[in-house]
Protein backbone atom coordinates (compact mmCIF):
# COMPACT_ATOMS: atom_id res chain seq x y z
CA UNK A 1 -5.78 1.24 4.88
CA UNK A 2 -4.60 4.33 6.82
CA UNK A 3 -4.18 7.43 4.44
CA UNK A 4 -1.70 9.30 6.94
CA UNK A 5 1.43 8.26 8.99
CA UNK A 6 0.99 11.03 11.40
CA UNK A 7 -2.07 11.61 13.08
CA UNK A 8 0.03 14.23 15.04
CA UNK A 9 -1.94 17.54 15.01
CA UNK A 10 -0.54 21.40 16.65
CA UNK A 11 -3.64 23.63 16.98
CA UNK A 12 -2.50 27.08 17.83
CA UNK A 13 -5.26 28.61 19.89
CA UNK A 14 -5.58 32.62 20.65
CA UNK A 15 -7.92 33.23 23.13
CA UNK A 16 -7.54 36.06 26.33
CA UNK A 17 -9.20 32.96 28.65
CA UNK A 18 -6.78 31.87 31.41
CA UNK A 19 -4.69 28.51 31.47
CA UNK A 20 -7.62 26.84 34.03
CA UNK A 21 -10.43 28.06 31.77
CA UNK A 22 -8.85 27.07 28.68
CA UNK A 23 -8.12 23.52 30.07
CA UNK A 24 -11.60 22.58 31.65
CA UNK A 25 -13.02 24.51 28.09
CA UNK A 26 -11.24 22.02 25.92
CA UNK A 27 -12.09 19.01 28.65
CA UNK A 28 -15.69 20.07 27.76
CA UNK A 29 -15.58 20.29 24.48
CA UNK A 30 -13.76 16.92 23.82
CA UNK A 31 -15.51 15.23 27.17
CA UNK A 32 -12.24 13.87 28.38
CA UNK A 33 -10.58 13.95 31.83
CA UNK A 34 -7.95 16.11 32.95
CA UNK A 35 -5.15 13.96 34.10
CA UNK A 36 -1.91 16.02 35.00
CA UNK A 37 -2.68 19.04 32.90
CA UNK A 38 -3.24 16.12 30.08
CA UNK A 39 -7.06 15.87 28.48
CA UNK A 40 -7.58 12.44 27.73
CA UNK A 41 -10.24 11.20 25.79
CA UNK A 42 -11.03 8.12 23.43
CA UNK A 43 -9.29 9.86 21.11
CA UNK A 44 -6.43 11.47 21.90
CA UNK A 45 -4.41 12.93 24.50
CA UNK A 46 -4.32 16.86 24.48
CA UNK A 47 -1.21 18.54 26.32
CA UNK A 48 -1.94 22.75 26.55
CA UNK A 49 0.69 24.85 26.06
CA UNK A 50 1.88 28.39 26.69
CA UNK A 51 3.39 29.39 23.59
CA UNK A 52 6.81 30.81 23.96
CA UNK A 53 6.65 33.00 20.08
CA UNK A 54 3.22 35.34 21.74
CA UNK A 55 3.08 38.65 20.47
CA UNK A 56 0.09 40.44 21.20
CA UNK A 57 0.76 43.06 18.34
CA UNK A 58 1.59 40.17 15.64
CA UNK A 59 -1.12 37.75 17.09
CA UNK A 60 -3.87 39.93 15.37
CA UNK A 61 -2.12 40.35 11.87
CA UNK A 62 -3.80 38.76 8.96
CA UNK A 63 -1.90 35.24 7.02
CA UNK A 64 0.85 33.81 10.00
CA UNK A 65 -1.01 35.55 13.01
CA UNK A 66 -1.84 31.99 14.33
CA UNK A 67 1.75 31.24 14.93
CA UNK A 68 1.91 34.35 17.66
CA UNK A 69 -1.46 32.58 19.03
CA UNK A 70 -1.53 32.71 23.17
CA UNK A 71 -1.73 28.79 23.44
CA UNK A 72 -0.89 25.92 21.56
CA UNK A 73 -2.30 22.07 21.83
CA UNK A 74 -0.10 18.92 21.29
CA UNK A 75 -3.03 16.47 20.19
CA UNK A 76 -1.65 12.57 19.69
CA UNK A 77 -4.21 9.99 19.11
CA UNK A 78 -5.05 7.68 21.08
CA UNK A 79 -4.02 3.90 20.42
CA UNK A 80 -6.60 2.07 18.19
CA UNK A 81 -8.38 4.78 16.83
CA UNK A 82 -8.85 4.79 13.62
CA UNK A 83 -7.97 7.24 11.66
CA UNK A 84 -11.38 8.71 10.07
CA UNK A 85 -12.80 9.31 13.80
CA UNK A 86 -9.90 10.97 14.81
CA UNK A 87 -9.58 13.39 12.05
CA UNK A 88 -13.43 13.76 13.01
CA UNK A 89 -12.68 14.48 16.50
CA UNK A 90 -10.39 17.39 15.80
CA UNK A 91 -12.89 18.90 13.11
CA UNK A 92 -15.44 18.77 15.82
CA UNK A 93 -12.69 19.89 18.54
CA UNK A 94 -12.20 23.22 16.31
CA UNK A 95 -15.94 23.81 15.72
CA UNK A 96 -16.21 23.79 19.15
CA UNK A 97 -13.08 26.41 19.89
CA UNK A 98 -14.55 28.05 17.12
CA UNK A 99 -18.20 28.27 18.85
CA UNK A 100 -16.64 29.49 21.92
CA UNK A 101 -15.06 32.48 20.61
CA UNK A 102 -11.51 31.07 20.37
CA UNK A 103 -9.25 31.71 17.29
CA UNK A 104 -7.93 28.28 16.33
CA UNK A 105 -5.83 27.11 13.45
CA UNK A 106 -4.79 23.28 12.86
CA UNK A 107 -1.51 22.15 11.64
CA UNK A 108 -1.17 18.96 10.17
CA UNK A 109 -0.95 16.53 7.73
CA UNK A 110 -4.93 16.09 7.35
CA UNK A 111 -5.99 19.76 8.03
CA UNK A 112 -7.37 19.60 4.46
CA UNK A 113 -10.22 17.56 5.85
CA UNK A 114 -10.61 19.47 8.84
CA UNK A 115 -13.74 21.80 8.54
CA UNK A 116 -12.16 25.69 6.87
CA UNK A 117 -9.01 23.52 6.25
CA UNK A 118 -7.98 23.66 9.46
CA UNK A 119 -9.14 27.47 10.51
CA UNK A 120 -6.07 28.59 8.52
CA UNK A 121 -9.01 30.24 5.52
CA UNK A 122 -11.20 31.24 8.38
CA UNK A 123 -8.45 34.11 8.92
């Protein structure tokens, strides 16, 4: 029995790394391929995006910072996943951000599971 209807998940990432390094980063991390600016693994499919709301000055406040965050990620499961391993994949997808210096916050149904609820604690 699945426990969410949405798998979708945004993850707001702020990092000063460039669009390239970001992208092959995140291809690393989540050992996909990079097909049209699309990382696609067993999992999911990650589209990396500029995000339009940036504010350097409100990007570093404490609470809602996240939502000023340099990049966002689109993340969409994959078809026949199941649900547990994908929820696992993004914990592990953060951890990694996470180890690499990036700020990263998940939004989604399921970020309760994800490891510091998403990142949104960790701030």
């Amino acid at each position: 029995m699945n426990k969410y209807d949405n798998l979708y998940c945004k993850l707001f990432i702020d990092t000063d790394r460039d669009d390239l390094s970001l992208v092959n980063l995140i291809r690393h991390i989540s050992a996909g391929s990079i097909q049209n600016w699309v990382i696609v693994n067993k999992y999911s499919e990650i589209y990396v995006n500029k995000n339009d709301d940036f504010n350097e000055t409100h990007r570093r406040t404490n609470g809602d910072g996240f939502l000023f965050s340099r990049y966002f990620l689109d993340i969409e499961p994959s078809l026949n996943v199941e649900q547990n391993e994908y929820i696992a994949y993004v914990g592990r997808l953060l951890e990694g951000l996470w180890k690499e210096g990036c700020d990263a916050v998940a939004a989604c149904d399921f970020e309760e599971e994800l490891p510091k609820k998403g990142g949104y604690q960790a701030k």
